[in-house]
Each structure stands twice: as C-alpha cells, then as structure tokens.
N, C-alpha and C. Protein backbone atom coordinates (compact mmCIF):
# COMPACT_ATOMS: atom_id res chain seq x y z
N UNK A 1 170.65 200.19 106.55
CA UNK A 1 170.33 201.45 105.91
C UNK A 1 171.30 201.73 104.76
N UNK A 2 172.82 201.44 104.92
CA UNK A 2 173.43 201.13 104.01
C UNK A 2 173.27 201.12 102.60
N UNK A 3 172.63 199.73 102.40
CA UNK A 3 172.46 199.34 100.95
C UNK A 3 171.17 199.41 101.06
N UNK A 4 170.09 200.12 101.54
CA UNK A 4 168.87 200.56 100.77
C UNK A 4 169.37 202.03 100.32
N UNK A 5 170.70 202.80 101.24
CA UNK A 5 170.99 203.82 99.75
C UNK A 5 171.86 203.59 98.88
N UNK A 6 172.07 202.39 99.06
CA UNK A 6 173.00 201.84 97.63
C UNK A 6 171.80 201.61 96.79
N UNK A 7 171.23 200.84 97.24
CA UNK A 7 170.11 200.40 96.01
C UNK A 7 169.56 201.83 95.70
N UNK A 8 169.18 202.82 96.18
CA UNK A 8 168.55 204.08 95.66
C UNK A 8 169.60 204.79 94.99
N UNK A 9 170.98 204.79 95.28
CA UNK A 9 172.02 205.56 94.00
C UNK A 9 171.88 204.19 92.93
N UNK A 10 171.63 203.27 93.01
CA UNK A 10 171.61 202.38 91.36
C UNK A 10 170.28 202.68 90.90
N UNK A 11 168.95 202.20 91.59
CA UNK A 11 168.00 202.53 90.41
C UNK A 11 167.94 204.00 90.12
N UNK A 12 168.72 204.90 90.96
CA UNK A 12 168.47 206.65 90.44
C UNK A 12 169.02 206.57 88.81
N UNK A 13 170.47 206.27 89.73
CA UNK A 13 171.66 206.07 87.74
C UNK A 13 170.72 205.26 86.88
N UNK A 14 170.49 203.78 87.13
CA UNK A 14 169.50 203.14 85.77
C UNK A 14 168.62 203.96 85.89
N UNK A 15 167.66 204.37 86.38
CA UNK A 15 166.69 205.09 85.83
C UNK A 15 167.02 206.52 85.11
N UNK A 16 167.61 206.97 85.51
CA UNK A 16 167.20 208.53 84.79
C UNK A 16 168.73 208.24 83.38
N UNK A 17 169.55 206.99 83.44
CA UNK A 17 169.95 206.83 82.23
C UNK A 17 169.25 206.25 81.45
N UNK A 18 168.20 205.19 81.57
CA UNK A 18 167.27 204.95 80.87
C UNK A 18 165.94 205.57 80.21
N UNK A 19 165.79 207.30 81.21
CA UNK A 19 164.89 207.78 80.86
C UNK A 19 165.31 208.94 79.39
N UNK A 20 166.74 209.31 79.81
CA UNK A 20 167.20 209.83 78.75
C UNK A 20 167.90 208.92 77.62
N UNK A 21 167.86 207.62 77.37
CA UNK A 21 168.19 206.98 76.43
C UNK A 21 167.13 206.85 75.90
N UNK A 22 165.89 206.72 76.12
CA UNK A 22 164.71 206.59 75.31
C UNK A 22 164.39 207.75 74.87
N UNK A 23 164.98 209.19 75.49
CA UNK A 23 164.31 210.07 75.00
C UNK A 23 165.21 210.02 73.45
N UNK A 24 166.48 210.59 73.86
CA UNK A 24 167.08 210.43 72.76
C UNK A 24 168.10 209.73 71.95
N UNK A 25 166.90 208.66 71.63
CA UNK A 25 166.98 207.31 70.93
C UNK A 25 168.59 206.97 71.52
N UNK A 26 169.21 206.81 72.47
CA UNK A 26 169.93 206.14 72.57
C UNK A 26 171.32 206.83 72.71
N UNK A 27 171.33 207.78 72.65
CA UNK A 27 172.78 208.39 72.55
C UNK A 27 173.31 208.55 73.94
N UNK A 28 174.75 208.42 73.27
CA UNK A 28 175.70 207.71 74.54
C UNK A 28 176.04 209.17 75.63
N UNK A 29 175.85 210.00 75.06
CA UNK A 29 176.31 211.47 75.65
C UNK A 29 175.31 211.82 76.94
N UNK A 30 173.81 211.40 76.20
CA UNK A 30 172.63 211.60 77.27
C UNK A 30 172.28 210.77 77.98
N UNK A 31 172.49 209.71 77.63
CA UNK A 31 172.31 208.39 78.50
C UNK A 31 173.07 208.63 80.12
N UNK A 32 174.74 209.02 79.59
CA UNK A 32 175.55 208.99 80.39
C UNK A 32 174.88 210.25 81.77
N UNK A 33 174.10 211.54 80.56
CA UNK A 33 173.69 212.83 81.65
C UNK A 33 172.84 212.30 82.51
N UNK A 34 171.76 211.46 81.91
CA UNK A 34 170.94 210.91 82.75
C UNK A 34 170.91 210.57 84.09
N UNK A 35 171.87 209.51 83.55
CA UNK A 35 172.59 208.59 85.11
C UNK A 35 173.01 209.72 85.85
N UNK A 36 173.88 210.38 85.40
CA UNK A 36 174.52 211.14 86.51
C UNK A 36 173.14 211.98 87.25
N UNK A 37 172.29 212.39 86.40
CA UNK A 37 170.97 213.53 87.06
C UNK A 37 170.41 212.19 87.83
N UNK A 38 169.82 211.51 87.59
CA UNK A 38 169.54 210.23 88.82
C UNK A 38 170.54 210.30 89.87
N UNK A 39 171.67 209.55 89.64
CA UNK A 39 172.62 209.83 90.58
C UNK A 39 172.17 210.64 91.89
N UNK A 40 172.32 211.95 90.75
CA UNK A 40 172.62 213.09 92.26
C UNK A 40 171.19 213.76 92.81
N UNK A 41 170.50 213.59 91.65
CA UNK A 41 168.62 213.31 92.82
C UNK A 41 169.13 212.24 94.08
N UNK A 42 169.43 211.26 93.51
CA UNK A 42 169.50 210.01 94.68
C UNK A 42 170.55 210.66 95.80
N UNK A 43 171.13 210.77 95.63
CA UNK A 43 172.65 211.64 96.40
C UNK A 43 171.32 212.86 97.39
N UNK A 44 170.77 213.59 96.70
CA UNK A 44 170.01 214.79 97.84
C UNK A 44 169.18 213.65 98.39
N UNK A 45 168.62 213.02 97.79
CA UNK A 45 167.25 212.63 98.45
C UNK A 45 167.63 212.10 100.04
N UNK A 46 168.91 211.52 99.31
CA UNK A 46 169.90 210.67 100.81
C UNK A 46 170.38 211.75 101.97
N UNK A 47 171.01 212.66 101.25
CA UNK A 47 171.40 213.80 102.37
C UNK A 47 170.44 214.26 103.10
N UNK A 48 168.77 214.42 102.60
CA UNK A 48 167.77 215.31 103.22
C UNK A 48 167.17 213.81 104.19
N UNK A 49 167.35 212.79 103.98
CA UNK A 49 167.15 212.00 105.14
C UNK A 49 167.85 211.51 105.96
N UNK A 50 168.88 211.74 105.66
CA UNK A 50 169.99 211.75 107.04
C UNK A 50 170.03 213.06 107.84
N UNK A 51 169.54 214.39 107.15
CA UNK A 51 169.39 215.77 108.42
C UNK A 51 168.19 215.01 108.84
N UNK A 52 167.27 215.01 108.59
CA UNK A 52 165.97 214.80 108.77
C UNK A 52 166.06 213.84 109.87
N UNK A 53 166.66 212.71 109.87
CA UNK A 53 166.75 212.04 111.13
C UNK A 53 167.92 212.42 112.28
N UNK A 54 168.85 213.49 111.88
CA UNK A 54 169.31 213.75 113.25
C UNK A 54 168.67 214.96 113.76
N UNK A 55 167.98 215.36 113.22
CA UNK A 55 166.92 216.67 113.42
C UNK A 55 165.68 216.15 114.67
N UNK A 56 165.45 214.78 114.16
CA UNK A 56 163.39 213.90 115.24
C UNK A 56 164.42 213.45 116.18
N UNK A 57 163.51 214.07 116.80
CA UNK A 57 163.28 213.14 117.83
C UNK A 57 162.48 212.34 118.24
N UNK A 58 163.05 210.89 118.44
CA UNK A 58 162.47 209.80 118.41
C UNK A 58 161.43 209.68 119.58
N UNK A 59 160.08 209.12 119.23
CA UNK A 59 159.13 209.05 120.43
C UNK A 59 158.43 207.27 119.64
N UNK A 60 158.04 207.13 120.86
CA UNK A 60 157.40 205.66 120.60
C UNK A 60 155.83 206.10 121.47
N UNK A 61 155.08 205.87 120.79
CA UNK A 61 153.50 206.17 120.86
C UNK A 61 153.07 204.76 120.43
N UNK A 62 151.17 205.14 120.55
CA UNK A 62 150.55 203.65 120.17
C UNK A 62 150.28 204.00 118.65
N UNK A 63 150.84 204.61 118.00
CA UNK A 63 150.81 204.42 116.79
C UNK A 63 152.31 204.04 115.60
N UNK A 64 152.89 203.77 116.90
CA UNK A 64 154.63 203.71 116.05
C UNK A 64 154.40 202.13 116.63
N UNK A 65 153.88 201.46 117.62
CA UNK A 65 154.46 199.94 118.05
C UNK A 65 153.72 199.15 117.16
C-alpha cells in the first residue's frame, strides 16, 4: 500500500505540474504551484482513505471472494 501512495504523490506532482506548465507556457513559478496543488490533492486523497479504512468494517460475502 506503501508505494501505490508513493506512486499517487508522484503522478499528483507530475501531473498538476504539467498541467500548469502548459497552461502557462512554461513558467517556472506555476509549474512549481502545480506540483505542489497535485501534491496535496494526492496528500487528501491519501488521508480520506486511510479514515475510510479504519472507519469499515471488514466483511467477506459472495461478492468480495
């Protein structure tokens, strides 16, 4: 579980620095905001699934095996 939220804080940063480098053409100021706004989407998205799983309770049905 680890490094699938490692891998989700890297493509957050490449992505949302890449989405603001295209917006504006490239500048180093927004590029940098980007990443960080990816970043910390990726950062909640991670926190709301770690409550979220100490919150269920786990059941095994014929639709989970």
């Amino acid at each position: 579980m680890v490094w699938r939220y490692a891998a989700l804080i890297l493509i957050g940063a490449i992505g949302g620095g890449l989405l603001l480098a295209f917006i504006s053409s490239a500048d180093g100021k927004y590029t940098a905001m980007g990443s960080f706004y990816g970043m910390t989407t990726a950062l909640c998205w991670i926190a709301l699934h770690a409550l979220t799983r100490l919150r269920t309770r786990h059941t095994i049905n014929e639709f989970t095996t």
